[in-house]
Protein backbone atom coordinates (compact mmCIF):
# COMPACT_ATOMS: atom_id res chain seq x y z
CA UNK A 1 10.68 -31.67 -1.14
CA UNK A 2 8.68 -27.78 -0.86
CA UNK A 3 12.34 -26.66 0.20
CA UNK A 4 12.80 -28.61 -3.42
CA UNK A 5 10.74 -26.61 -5.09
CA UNK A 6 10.44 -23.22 -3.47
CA UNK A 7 13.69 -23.27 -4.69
CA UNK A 8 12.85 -24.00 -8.48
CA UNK A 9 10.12 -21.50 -8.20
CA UNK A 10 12.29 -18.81 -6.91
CA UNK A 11 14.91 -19.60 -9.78
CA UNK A 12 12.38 -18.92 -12.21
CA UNK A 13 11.14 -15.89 -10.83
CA UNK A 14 14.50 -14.75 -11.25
CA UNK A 15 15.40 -16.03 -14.97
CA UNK A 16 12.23 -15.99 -16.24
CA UNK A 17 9.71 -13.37 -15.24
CA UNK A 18 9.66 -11.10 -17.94
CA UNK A 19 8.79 -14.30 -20.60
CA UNK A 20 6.03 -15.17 -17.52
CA UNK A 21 3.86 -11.94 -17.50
CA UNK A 22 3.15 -8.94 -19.54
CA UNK A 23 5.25 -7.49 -22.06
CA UNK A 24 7.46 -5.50 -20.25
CA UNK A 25 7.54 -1.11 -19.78
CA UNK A 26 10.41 1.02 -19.77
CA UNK A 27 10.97 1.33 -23.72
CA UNK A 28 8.78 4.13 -24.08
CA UNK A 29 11.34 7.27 -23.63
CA UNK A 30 8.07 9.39 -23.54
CA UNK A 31 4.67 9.44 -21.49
CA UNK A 32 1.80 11.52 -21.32
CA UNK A 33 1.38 14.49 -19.43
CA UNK A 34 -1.26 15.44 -17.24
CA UNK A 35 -0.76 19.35 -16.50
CA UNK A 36 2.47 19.64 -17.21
CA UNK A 37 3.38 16.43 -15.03
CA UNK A 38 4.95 13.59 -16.80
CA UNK A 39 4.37 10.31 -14.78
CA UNK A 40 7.57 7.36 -15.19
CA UNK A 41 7.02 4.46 -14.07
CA UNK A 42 9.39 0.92 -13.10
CA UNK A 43 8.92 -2.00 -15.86
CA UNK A 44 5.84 -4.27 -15.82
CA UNK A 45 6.51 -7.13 -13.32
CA UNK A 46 9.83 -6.14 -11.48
CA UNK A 47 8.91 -5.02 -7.96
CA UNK A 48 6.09 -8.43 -8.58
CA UNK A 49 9.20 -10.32 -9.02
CA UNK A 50 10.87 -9.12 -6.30
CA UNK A 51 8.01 -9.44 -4.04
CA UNK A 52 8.29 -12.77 -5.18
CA UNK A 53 12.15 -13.34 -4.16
CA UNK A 54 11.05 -12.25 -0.82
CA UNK A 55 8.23 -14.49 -0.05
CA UNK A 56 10.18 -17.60 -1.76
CA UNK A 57 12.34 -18.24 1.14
CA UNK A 58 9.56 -16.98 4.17
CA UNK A 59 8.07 -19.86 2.69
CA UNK A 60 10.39 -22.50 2.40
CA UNK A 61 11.20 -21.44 6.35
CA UNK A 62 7.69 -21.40 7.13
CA UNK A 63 7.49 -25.06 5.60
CA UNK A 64 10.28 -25.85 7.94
CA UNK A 65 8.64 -24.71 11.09
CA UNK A 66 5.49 -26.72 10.42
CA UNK A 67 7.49 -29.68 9.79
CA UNK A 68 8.98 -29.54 12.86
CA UNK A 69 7.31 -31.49 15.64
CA UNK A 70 8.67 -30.62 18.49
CA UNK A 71 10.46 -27.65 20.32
CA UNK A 72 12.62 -28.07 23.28
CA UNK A 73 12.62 -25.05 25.83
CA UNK A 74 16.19 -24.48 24.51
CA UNK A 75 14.38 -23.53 20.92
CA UNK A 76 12.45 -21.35 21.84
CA UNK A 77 14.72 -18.81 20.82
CA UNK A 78 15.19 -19.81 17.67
CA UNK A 79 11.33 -19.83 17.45
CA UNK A 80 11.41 -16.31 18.45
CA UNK A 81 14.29 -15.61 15.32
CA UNK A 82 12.23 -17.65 13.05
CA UNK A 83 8.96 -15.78 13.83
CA UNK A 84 10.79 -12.17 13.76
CA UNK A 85 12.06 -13.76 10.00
CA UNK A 86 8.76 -14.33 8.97
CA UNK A 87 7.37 -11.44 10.24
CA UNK A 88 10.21 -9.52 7.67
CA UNK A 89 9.92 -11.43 4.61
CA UNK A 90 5.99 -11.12 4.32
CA UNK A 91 6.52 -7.56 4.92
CA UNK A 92 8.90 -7.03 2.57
CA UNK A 93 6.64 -9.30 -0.26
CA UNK A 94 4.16 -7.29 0.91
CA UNK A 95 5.51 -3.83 0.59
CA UNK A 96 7.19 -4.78 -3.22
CA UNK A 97 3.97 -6.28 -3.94
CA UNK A 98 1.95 -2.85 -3.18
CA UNK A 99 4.75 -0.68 -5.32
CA UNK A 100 4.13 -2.88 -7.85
CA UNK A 101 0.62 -0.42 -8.21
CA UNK A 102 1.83 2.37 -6.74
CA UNK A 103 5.59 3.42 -7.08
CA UNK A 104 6.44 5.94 -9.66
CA UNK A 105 8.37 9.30 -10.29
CA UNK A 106 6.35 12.55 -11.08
CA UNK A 107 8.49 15.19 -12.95
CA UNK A 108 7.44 18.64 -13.89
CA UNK A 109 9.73 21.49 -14.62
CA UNK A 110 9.27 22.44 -11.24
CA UNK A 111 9.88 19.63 -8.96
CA UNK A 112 10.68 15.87 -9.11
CA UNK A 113 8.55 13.81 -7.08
CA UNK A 114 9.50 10.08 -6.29
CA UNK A 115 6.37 7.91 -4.51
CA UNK A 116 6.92 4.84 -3.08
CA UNK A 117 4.56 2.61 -0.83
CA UNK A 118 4.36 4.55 2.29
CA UNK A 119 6.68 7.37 1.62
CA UNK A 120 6.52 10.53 -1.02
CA UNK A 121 10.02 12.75 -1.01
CA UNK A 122 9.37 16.31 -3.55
CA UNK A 123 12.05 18.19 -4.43
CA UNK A 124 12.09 21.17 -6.47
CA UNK A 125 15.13 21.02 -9.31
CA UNK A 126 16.48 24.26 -7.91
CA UNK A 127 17.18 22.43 -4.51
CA UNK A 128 19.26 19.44 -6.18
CA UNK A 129 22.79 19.89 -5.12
CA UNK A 130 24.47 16.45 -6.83
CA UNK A 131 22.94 14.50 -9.85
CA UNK A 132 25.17 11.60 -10.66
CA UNK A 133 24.84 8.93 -13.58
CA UNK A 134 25.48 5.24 -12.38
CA UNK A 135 26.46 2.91 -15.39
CA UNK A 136 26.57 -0.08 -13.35
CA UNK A 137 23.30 0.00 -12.31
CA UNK A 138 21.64 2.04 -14.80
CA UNK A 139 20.49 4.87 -12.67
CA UNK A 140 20.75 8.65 -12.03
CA UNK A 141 21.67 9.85 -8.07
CA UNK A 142 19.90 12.86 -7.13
CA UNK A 143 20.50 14.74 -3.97
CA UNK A 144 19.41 17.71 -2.38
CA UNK A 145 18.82 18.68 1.39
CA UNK A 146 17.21 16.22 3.33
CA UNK A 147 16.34 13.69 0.24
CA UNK A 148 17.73 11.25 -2.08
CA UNK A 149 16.48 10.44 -5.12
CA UNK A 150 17.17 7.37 -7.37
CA UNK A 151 16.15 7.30 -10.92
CA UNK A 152 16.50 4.03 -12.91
CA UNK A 153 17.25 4.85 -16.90
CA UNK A 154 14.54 1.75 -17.36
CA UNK A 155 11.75 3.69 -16.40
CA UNK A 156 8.76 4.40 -18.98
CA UNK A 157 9.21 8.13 -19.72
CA UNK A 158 12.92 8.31 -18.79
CA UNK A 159 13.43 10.80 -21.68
CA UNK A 160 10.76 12.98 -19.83
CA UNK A 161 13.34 13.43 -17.20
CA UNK A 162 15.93 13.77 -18.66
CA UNK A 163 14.89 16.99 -20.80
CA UNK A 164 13.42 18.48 -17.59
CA UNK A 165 16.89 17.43 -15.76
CA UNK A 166 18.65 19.77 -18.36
CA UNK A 167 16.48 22.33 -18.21
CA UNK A 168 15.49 22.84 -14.95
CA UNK A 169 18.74 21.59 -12.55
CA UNK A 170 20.84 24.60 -11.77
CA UNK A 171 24.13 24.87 -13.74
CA UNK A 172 26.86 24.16 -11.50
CA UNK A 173 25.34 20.58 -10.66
CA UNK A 174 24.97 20.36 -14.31
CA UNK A 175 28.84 20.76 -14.72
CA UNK A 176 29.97 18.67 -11.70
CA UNK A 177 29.86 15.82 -14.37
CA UNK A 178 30.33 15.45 -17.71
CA UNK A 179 29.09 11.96 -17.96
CA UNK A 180 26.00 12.31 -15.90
CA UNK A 181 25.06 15.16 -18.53
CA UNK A 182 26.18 13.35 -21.67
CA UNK A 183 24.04 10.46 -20.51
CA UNK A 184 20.99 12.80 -19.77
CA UNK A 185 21.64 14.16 -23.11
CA UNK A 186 21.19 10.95 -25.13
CA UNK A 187 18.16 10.15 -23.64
CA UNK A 188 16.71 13.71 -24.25
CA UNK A 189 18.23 13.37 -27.57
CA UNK A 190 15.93 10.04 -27.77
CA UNK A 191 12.88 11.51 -26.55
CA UNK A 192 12.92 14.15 -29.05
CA UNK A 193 13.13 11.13 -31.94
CA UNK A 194 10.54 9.11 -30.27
């Protein structure tokens, strides 16, 4: 029956969570900026939801493990899987639960900045050697030595980006393609109208 509804509960998560919490971010194509530093960050409630998907089935296998009464010496390997399991599913809930607070993209017109629970990768624009537009999931690919950069198009302040993308990113990367710049483009072009 909690196998039941863990199930239900992580279905709604999934379907639901936007109509369950806050109003949701990422329409706002412009955000404040503190010296120069325009701060985007992910939609109200996703990385909660995801946090969420994670702990949903730890949970319904941690149910399972209580429920079972006995353990031969011949399961104690599977103990040892099932533990290790555990173990990774409350760290992942844990980890989406703390960049629910903290994840977020600083851009200024020198550098773009991505900062995620434990780890903060800065790149200056100069450095980028690839930006690429993904339509199918609604995000732009940066590269440059040593880091890569993912920038959902749902982010509060994605306009911000985008005008300090064209401006700052060196030409040739620019060029490399035509619909990663028309895309950045229409969201500049957006910003500006906000």
């Amino acid at each position: 029956m909690s196998a039941f509804l863990g199930l239900v509960a992580m279905t709604a998560l999934m379907l639901g969570w936007r109509f369950l919490l806050l109003p949701t971010t990422g329409v706002h194509a412009r955000v404040p900026r503190h010296g120069g530093v325009a701060v985007l960050r992910p939609p109200r409630g996703r990385n909660l939801m995801l946090a969420g998907l994670a702990l949903a089935p730890t949970l319904i296998l941690l149910e399972l493990l209580l429920q079972a009464r006995q353990l031969t010496r011949a399961d104690q390997s599977g103990l040892a899987l099932a533990l290790a399991l555990l173990a990774c599913g409350g760290a992942a809930a844990l980890s989406l639960l703390a960049a629910e607070f903290r994840q977020e993209l600083r851009v200024d017109p020198d550098h773009v900045e991505s900062v995620f629970v434990l780890t903060t990768k800065r790149v200056r624009w100069k450095e980028v050697q690839r930006i690429r537009w993904n339509p199918a999931s609604g995000w732009f690919f940066l590269a440059a030595a040593g880091a890569w950069l993912w920038v959902p198009v749902d982010f509060d302040g994605i306009g911000d980006f985008a005008e300090l993308a064209l401006a700052a990113l060196p030409p040739a990367v620019l060029g490399a393609s035509l619909e990663t710049r028309r895309e950045l483009e229409e969201l500049a072009a957006t910003a500006r109208t906000a």
